[in-house]
N, C-alpha and C. Protein backbone atom coordinates (compact mmCIF):
# COMPACT_ATOMS: atom_id res chain seq x y z
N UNK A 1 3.78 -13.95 -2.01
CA UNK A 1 3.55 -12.67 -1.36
C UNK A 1 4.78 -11.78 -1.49
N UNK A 2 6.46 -12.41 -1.02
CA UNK A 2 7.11 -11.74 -1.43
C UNK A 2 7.54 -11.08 -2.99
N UNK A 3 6.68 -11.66 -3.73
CA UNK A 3 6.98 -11.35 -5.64
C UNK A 3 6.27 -10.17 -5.42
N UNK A 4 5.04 -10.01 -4.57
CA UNK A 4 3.95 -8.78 -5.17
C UNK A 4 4.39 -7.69 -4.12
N UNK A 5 4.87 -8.20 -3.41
CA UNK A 5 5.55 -6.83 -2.17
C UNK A 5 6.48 -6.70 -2.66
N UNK A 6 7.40 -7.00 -3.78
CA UNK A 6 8.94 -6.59 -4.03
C UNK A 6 8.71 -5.68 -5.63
N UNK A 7 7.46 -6.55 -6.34
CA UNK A 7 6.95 -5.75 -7.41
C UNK A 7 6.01 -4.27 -6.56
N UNK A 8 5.37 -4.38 -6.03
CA UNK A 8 4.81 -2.85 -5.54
C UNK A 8 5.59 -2.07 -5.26
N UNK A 9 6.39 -2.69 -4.09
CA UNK A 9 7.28 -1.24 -3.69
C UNK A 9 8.35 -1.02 -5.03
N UNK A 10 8.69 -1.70 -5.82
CA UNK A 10 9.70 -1.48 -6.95
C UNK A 10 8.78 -0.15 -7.88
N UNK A 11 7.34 -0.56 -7.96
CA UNK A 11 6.81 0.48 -8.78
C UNK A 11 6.40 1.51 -8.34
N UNK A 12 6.21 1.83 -6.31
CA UNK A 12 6.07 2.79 -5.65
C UNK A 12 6.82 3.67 -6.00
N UNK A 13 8.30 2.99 -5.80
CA UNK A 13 9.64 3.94 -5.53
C UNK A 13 9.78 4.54 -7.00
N UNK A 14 9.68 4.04 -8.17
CA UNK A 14 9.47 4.80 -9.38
C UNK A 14 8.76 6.03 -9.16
N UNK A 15 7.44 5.79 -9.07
CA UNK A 15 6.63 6.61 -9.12
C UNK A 15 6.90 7.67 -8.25
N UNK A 16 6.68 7.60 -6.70
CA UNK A 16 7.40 8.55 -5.56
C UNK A 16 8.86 9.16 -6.17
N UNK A 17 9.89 8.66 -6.55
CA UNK A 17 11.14 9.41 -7.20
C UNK A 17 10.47 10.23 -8.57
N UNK A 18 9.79 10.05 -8.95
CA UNK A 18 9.23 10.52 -10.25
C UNK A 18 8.55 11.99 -10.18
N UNK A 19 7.67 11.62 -9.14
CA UNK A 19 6.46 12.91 -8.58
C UNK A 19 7.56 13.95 -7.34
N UNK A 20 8.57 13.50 -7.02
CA UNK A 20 9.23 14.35 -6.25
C UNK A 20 10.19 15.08 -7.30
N UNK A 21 10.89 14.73 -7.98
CA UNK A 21 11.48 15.43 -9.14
C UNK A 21 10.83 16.52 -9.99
N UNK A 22 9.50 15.82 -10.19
CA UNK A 22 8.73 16.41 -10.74
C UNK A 22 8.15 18.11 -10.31
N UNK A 23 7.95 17.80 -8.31
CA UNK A 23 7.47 18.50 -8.34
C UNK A 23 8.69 19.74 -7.11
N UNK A 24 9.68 19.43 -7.45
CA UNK A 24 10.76 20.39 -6.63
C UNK A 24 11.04 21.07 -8.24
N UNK A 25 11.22 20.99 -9.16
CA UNK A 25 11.69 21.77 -9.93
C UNK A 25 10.45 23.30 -10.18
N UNK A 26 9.15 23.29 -10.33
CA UNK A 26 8.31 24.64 -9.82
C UNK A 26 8.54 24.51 -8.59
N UNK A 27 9.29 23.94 -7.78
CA UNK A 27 9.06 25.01 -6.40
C UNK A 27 10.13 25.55 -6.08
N UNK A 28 11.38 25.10 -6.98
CA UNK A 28 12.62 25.87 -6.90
C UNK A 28 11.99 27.22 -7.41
N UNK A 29 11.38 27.48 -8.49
CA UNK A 29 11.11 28.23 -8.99
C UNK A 29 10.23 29.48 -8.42
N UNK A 30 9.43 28.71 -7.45
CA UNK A 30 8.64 29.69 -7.14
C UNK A 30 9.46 30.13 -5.46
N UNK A 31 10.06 29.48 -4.70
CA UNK A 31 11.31 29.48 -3.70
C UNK A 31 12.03 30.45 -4.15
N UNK A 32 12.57 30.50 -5.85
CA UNK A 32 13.63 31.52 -6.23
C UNK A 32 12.61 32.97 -6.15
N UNK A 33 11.07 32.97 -6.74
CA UNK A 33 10.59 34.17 -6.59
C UNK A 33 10.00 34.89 -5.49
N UNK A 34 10.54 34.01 -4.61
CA UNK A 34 9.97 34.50 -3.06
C UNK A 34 10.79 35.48 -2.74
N UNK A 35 12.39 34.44 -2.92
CA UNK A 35 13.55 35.42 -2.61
C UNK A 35 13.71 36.65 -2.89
N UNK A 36 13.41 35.94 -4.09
CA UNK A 36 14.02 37.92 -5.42
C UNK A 36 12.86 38.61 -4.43
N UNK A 37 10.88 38.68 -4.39
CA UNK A 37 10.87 39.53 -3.53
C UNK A 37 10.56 40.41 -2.96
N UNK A 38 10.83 39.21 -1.50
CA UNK A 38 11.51 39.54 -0.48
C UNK A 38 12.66 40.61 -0.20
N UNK A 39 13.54 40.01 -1.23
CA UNK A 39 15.18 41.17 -1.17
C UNK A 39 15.01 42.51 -1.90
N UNK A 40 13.86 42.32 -2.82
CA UNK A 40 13.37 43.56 -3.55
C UNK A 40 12.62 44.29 -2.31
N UNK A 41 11.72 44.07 -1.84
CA UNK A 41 11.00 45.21 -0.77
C UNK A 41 11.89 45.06 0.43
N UNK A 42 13.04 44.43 0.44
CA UNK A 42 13.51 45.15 1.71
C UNK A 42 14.96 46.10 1.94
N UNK A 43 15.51 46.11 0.23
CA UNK A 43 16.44 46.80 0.09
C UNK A 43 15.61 48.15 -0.59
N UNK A 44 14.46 47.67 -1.02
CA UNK A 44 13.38 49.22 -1.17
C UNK A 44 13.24 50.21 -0.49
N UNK A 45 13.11 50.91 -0.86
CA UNK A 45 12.27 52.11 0.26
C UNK A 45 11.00 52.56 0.00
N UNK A 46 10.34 51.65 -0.59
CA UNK A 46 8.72 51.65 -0.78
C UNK A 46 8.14 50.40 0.63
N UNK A 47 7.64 51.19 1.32
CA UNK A 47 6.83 50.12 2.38
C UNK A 47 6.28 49.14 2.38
N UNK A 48 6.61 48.53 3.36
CA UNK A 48 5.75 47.42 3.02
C UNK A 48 4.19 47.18 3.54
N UNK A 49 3.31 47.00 3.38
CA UNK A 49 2.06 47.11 4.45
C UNK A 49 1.81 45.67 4.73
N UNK A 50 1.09 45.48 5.70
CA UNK A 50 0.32 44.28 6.35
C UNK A 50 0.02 43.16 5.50
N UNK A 51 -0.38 43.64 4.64
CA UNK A 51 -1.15 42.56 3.04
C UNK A 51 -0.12 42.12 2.41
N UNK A 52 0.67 42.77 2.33
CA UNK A 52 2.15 42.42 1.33
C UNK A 52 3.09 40.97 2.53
N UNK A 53 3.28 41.94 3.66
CA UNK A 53 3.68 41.10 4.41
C UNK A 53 2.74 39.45 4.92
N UNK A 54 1.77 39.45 4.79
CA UNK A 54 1.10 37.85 4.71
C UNK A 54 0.96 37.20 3.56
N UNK A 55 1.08 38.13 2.74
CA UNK A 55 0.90 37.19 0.94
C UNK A 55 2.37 36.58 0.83
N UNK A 56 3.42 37.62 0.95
CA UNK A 56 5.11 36.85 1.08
C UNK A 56 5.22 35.66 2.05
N UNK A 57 4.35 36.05 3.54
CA UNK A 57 4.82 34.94 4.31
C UNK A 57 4.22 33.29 3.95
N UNK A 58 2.77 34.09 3.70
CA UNK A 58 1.74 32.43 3.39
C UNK A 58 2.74 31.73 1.65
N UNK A 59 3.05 32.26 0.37
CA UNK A 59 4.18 32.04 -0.24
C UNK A 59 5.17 30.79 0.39
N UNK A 60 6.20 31.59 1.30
CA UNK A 60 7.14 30.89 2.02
C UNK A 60 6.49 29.61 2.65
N UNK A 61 5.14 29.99 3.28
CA UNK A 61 4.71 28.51 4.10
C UNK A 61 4.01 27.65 3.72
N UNK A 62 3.56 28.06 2.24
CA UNK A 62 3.25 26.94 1.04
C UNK A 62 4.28 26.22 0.60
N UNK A 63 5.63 26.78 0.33
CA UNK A 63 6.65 26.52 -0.47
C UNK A 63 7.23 25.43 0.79
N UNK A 64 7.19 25.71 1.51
CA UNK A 64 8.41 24.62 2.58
C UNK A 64 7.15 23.93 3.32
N UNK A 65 5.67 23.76 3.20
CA UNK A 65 5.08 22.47 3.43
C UNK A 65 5.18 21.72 2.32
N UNK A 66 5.36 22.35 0.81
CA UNK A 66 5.45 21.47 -0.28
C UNK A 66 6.40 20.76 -0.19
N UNK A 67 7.42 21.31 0.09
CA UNK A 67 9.23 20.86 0.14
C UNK A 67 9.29 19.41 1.37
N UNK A 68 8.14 19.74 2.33
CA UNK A 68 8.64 18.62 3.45
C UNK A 68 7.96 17.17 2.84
N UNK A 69 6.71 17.48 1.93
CA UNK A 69 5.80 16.59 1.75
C UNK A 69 6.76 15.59 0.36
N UNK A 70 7.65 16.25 -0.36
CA UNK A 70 8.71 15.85 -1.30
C UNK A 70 9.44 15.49 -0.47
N UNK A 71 10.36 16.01 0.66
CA UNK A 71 11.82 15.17 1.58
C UNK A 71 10.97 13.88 1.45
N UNK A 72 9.75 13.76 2.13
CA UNK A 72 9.20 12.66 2.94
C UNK A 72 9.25 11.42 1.67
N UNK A 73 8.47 12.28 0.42
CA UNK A 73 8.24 11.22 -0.59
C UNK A 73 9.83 10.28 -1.01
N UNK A 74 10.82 11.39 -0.62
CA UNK A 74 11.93 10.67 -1.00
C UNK A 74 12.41 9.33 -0.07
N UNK A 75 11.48 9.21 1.05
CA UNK A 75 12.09 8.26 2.12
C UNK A 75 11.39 6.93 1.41
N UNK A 76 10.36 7.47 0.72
CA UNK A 76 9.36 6.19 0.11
C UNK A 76 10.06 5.57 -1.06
N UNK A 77 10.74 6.16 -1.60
CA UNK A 77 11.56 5.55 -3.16
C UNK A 77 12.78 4.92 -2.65
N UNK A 78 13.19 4.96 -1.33
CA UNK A 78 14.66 4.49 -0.50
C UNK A 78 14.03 2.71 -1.21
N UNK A 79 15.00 2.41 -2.07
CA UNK A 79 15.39 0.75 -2.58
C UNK A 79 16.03 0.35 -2.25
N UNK A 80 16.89 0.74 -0.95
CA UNK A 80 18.06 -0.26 -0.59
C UNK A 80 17.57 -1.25 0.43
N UNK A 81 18.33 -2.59 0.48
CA UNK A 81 18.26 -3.25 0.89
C UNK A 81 18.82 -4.13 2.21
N UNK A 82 20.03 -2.79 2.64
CA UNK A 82 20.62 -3.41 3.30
C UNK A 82 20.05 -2.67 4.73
N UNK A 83 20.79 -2.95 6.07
CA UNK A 83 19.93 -2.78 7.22
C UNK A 83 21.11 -1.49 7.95
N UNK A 84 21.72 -1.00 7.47
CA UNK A 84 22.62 -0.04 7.92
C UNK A 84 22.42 1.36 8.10
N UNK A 85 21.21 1.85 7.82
CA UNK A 85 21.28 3.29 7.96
C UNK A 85 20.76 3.79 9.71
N UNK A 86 21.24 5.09 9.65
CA UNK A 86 20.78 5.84 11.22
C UNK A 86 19.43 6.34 10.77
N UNK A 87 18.41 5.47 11.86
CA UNK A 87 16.87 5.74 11.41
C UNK A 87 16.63 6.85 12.52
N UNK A 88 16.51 8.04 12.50
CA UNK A 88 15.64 8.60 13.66
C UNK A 88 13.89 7.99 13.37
N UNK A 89 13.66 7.81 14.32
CA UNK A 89 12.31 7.17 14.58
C UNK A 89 11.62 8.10 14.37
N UNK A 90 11.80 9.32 15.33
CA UNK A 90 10.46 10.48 15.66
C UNK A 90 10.31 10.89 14.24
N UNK A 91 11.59 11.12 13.67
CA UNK A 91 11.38 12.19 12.03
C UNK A 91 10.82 10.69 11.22
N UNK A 92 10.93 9.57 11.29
CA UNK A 92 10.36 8.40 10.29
C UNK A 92 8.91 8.72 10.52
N UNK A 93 8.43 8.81 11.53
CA UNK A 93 6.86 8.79 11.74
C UNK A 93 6.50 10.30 11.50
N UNK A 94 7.18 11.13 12.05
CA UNK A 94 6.48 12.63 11.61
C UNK A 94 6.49 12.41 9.85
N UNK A 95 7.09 12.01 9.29
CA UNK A 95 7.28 11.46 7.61
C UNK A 95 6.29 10.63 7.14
N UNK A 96 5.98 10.08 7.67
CA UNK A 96 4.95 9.23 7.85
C UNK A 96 3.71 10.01 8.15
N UNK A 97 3.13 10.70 9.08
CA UNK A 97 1.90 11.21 9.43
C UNK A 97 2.13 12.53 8.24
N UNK A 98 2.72 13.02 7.58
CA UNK A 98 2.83 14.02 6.56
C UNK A 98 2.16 13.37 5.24
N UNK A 99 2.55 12.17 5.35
CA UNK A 99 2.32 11.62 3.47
C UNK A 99 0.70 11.02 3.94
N UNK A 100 0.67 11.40 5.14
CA UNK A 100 -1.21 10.51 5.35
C UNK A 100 -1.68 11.71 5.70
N UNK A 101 -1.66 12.61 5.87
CA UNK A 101 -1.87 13.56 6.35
C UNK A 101 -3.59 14.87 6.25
N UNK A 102 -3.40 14.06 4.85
CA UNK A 102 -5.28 13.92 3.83
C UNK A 102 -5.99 13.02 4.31
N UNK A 103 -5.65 12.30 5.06
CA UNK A 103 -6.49 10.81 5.75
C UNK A 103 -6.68 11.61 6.60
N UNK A 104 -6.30 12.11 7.73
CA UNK A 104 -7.19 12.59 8.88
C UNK A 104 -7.16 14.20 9.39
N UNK A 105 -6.82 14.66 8.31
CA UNK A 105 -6.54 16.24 8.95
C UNK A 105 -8.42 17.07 9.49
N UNK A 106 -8.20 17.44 10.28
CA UNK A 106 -9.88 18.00 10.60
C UNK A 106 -10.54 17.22 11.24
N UNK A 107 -10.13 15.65 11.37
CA UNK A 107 -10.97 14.63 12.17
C UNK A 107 -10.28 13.93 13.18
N UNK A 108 -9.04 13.80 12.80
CA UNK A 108 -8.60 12.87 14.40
C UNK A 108 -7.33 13.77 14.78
N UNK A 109 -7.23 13.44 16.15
CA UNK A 109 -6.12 14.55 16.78
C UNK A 109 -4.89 13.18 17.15
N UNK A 110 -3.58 13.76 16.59
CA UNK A 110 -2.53 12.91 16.85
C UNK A 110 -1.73 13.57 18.28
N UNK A 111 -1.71 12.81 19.06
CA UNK A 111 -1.13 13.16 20.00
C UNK A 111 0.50 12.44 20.69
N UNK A 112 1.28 13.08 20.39
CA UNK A 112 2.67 12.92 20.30
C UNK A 112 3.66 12.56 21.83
N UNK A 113 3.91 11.88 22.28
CA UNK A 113 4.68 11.63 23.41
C UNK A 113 5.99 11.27 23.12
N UNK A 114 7.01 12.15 22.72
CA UNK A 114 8.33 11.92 22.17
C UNK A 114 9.34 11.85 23.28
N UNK A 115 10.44 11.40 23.82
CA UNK A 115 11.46 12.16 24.64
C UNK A 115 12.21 13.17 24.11
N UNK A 116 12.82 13.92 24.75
CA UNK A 116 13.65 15.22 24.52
C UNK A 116 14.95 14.33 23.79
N UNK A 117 15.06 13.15 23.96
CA UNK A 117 16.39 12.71 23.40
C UNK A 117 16.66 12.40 21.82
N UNK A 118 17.46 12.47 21.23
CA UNK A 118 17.27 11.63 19.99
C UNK A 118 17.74 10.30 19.82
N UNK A 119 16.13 9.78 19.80
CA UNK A 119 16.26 8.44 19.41
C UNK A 119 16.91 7.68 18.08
N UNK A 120 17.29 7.29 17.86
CA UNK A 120 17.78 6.64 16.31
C UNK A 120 18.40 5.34 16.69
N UNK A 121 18.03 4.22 15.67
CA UNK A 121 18.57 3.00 15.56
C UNK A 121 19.27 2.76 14.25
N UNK A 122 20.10 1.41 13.82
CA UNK A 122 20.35 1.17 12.95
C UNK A 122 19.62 0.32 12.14
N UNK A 123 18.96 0.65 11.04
CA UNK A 123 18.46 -0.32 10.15
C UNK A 123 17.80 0.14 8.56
N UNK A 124 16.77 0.29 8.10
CA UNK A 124 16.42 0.28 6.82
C UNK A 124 15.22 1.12 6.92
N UNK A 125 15.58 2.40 6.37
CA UNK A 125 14.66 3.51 6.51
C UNK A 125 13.82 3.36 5.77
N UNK A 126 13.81 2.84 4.79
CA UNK A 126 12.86 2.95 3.64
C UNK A 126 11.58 1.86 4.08
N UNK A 127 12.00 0.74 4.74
CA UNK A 127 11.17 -0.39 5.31
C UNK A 127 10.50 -0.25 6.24
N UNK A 128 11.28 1.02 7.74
CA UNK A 128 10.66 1.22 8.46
C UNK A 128 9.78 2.49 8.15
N UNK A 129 9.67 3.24 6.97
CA UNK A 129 8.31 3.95 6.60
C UNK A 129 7.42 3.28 5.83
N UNK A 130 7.62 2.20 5.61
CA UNK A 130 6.87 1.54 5.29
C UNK A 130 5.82 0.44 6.36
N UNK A 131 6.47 0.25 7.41
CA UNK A 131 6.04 -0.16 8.36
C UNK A 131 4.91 0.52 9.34
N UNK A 132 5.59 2.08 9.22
CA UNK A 132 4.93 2.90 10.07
C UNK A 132 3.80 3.28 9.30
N UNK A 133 3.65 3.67 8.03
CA UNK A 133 2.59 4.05 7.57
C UNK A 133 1.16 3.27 7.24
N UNK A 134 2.11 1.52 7.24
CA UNK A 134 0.80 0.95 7.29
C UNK A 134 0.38 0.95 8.87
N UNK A 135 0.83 0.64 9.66
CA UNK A 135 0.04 1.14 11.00
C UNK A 135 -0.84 1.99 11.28
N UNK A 136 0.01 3.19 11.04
CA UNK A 136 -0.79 4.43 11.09
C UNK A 136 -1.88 4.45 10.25
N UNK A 137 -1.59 4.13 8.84
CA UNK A 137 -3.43 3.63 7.99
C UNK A 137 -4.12 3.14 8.51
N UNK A 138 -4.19 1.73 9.14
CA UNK A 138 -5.28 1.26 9.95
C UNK A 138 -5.65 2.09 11.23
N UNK A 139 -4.91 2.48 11.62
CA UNK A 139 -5.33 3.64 13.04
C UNK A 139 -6.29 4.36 12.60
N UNK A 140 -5.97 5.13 11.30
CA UNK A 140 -6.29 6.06 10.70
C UNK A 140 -8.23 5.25 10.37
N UNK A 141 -7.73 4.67 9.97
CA UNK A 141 -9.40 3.64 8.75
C UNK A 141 -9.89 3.32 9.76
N UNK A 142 -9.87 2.78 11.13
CA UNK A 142 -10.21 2.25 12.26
C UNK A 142 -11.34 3.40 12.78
N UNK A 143 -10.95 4.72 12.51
CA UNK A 143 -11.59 5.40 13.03
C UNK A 143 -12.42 6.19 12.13
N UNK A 144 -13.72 6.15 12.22
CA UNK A 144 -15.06 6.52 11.02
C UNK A 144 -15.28 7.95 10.67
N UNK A 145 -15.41 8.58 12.23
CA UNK A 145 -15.57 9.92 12.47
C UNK A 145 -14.07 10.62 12.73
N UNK A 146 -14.79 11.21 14.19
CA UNK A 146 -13.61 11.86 14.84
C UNK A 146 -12.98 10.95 16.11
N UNK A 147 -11.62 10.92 16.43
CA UNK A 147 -10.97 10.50 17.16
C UNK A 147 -9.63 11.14 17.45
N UNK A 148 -8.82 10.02 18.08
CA UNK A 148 -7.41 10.59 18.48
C UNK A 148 -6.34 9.47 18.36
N UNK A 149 -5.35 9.72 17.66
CA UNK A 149 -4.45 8.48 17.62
C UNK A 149 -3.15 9.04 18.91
N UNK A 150 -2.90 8.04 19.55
CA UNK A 150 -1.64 8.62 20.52
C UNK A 150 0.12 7.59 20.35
N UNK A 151 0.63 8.42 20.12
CA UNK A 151 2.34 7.90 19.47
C UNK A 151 3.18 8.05 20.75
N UNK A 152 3.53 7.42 21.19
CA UNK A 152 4.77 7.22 22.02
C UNK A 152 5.78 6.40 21.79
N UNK A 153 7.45 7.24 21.49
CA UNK A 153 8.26 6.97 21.49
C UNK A 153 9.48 6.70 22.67
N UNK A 154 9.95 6.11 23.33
CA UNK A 154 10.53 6.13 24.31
C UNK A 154 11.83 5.20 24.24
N UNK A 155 13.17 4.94 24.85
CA UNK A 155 13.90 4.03 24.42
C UNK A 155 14.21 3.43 26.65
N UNK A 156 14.38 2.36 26.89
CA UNK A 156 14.54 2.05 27.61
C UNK A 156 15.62 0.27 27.76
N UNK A 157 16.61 0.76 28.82
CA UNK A 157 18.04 -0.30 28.65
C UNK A 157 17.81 -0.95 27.32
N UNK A 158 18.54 0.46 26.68
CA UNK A 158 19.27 -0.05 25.09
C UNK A 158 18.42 -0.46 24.34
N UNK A 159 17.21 -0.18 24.37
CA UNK A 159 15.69 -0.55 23.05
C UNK A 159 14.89 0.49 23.26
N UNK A 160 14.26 0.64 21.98
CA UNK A 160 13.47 1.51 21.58
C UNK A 160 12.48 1.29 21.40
N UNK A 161 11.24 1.48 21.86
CA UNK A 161 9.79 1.73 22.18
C UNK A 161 9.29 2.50 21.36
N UNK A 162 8.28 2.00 20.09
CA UNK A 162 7.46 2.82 19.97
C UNK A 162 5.70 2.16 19.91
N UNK A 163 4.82 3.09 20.51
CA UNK A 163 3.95 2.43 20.89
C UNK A 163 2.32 3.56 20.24
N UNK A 164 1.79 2.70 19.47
CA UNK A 164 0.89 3.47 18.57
C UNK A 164 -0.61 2.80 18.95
N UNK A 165 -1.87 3.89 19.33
CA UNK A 165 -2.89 3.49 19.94
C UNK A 165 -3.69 4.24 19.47
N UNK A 166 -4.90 4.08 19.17
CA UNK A 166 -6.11 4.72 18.54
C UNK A 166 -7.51 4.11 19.44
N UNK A 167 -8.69 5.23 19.03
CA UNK A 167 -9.81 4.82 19.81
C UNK A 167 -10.92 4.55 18.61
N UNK A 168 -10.51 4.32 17.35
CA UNK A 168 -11.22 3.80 16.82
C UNK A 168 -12.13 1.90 17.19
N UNK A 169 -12.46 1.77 15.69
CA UNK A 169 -13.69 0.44 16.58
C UNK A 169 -12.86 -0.55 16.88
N UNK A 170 -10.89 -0.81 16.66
CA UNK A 170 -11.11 -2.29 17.36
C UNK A 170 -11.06 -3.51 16.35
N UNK A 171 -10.26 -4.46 16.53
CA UNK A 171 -10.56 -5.64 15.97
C UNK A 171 -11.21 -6.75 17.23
N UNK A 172 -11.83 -7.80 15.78
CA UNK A 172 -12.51 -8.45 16.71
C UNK A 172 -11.85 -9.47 17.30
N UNK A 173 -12.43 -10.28 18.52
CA UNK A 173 -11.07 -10.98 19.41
C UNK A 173 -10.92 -12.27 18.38
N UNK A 174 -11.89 -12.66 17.37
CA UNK A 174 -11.69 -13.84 16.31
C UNK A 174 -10.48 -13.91 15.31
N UNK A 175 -11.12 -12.19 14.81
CA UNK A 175 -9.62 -11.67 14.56
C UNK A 175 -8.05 -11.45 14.36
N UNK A 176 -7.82 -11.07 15.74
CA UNK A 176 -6.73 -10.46 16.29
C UNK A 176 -5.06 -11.63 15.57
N UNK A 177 -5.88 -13.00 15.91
CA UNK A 177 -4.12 -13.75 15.55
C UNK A 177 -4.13 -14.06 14.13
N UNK A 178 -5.61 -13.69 13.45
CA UNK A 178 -4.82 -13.52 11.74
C UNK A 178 -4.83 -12.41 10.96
N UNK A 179 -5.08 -11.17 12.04
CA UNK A 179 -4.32 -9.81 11.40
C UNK A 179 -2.74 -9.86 10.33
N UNK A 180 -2.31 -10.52 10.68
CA UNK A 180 -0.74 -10.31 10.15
C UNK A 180 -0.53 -11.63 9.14
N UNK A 181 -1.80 -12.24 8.33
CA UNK A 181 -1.89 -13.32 7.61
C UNK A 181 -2.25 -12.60 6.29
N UNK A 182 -1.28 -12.90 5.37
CA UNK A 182 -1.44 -12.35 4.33
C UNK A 182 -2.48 -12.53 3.30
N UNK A 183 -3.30 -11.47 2.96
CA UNK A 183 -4.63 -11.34 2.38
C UNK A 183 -5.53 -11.40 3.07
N UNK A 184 -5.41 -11.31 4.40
CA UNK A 184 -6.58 -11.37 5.53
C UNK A 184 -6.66 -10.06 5.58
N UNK A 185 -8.16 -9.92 5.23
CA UNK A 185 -8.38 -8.32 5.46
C UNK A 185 -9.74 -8.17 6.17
N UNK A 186 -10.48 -7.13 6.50
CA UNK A 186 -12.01 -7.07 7.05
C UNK A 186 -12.14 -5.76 6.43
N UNK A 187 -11.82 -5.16 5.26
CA UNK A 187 -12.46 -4.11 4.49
C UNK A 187 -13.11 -3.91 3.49
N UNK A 188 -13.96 -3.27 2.96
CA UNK A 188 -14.31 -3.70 2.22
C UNK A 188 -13.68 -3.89 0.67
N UNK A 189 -13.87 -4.54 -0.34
CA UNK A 189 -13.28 -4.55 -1.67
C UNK A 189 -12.78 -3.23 -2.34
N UNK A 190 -11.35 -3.50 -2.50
CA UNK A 190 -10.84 -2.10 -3.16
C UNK A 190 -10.20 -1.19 -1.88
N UNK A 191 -10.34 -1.40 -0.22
CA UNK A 191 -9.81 -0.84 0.42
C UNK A 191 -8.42 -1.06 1.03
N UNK A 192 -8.25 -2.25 1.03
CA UNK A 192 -7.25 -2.77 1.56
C UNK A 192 -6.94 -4.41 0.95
N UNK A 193 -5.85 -5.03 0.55
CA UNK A 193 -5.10 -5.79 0.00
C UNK A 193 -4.87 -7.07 1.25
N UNK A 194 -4.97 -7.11 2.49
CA UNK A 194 -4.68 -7.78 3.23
C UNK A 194 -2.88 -7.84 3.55
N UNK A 195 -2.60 -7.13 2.71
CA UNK A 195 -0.73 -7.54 2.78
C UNK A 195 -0.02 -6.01 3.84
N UNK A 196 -0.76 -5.21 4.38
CA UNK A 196 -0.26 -4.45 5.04
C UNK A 196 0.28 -4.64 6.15
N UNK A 197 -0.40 -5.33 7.05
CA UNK A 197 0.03 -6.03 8.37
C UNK A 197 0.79 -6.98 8.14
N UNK A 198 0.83 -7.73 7.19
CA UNK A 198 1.54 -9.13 7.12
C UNK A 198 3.21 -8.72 6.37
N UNK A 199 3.15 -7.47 5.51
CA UNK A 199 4.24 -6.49 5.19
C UNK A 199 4.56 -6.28 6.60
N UNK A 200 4.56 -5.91 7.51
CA UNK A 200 4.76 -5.11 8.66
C UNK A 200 5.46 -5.86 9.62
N UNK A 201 4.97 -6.83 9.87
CA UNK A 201 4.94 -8.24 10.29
C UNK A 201 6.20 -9.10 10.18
N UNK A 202 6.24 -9.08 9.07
CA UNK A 202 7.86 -9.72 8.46
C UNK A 202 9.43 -8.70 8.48
């Protein structure tokens, strides 16, 4: 199990470093023609009207949702191995609900319970988005229609809490103690690998 989890994520992180390179170089480009302009109609003295002003802004708010959905991809190509980095939690999972973000947009409502503080631990960013996202997938697959997934982060005497709940259908109680057994799955063929929980797990 560890050969095919060390070969996947080896060919993830290719690919994710690959498609983020790929795709910041047109958006520098189109980022640079926002600027120019922007600085053109406002050192102008030709007006600007209403229409001009939402075509520039929607521009800008294409360009920097593209840009966050690339930061994020870059957390997915993280190959290191060692356990030393400052993880903020809240930004690992908002990183996380961005790259899934086609899984439930229009159907389930994420509902966020963060503290005002910043949380961050020490360990392996790249592992713990990997952790979080398979969670959040099954939350996500768990639920058919419409639902609500609810995230709470909290840290209490010196540990950090995070606690992820959905109202989808549920595992069954036969279930539940070989969720995290590798290749144990209940989806159907082609949906799931069984190694997500048992990735998570370890």
């Amino acid at each position: 199990m560890q050969l095919i989890q060390s070969e996947k994520m080896a060919s993830l992180g290719v690919l994710t470093a690959g498609v983020a390179h790929e795709i910041n170089n047109p958006l520098n480009f189109i980022k640079g023609g926002y600027i120019g302009l922007k600085d053109y109609f406002d050192k102008s003295k030709e007006e600007k009207n209403d229409r001009l002003e939402m075509l520039l802004k929607s521009i800008n708010v294409g360009v920097n949702r593209a840009s966050t959905i690339v930061n994020s991809l870059n957390f997915f190509s993280h190959k290191k191995e060692n356990f030393d980095d400052i993880c903020n939690i809240p930004q690992i999972i908002d990183n996380c609900l961005t790259m899934l973000h086609f899984k439930y947009r229009d159907r389930i409502e994420i509902i966020k319970t963060y503290t005002n503080e910043e949380i961050t631990i020490i360990g392996n960013s790249g592992k713990l988005h990997q952790v979080f996202t398979n969670i959040l997938q099954n939350a996500i697959q768990s639920i058919k229609e419409k639902g609500t997934i609810n995230i709470t982060i909290y840290s209490l005497h010196n540990e950090v809490f995070v606690e992820i709940s959905d109202n989808g259908c549920g595992i069954k109680k036969e279930d539940i103690n070989r969720v995290t057994d590798p290749f144990f799955t209940t989806k159907a063929p082609g949906e799931g690998s069984g190694l997500g929980l048992s990735i998570t797990y370890t």
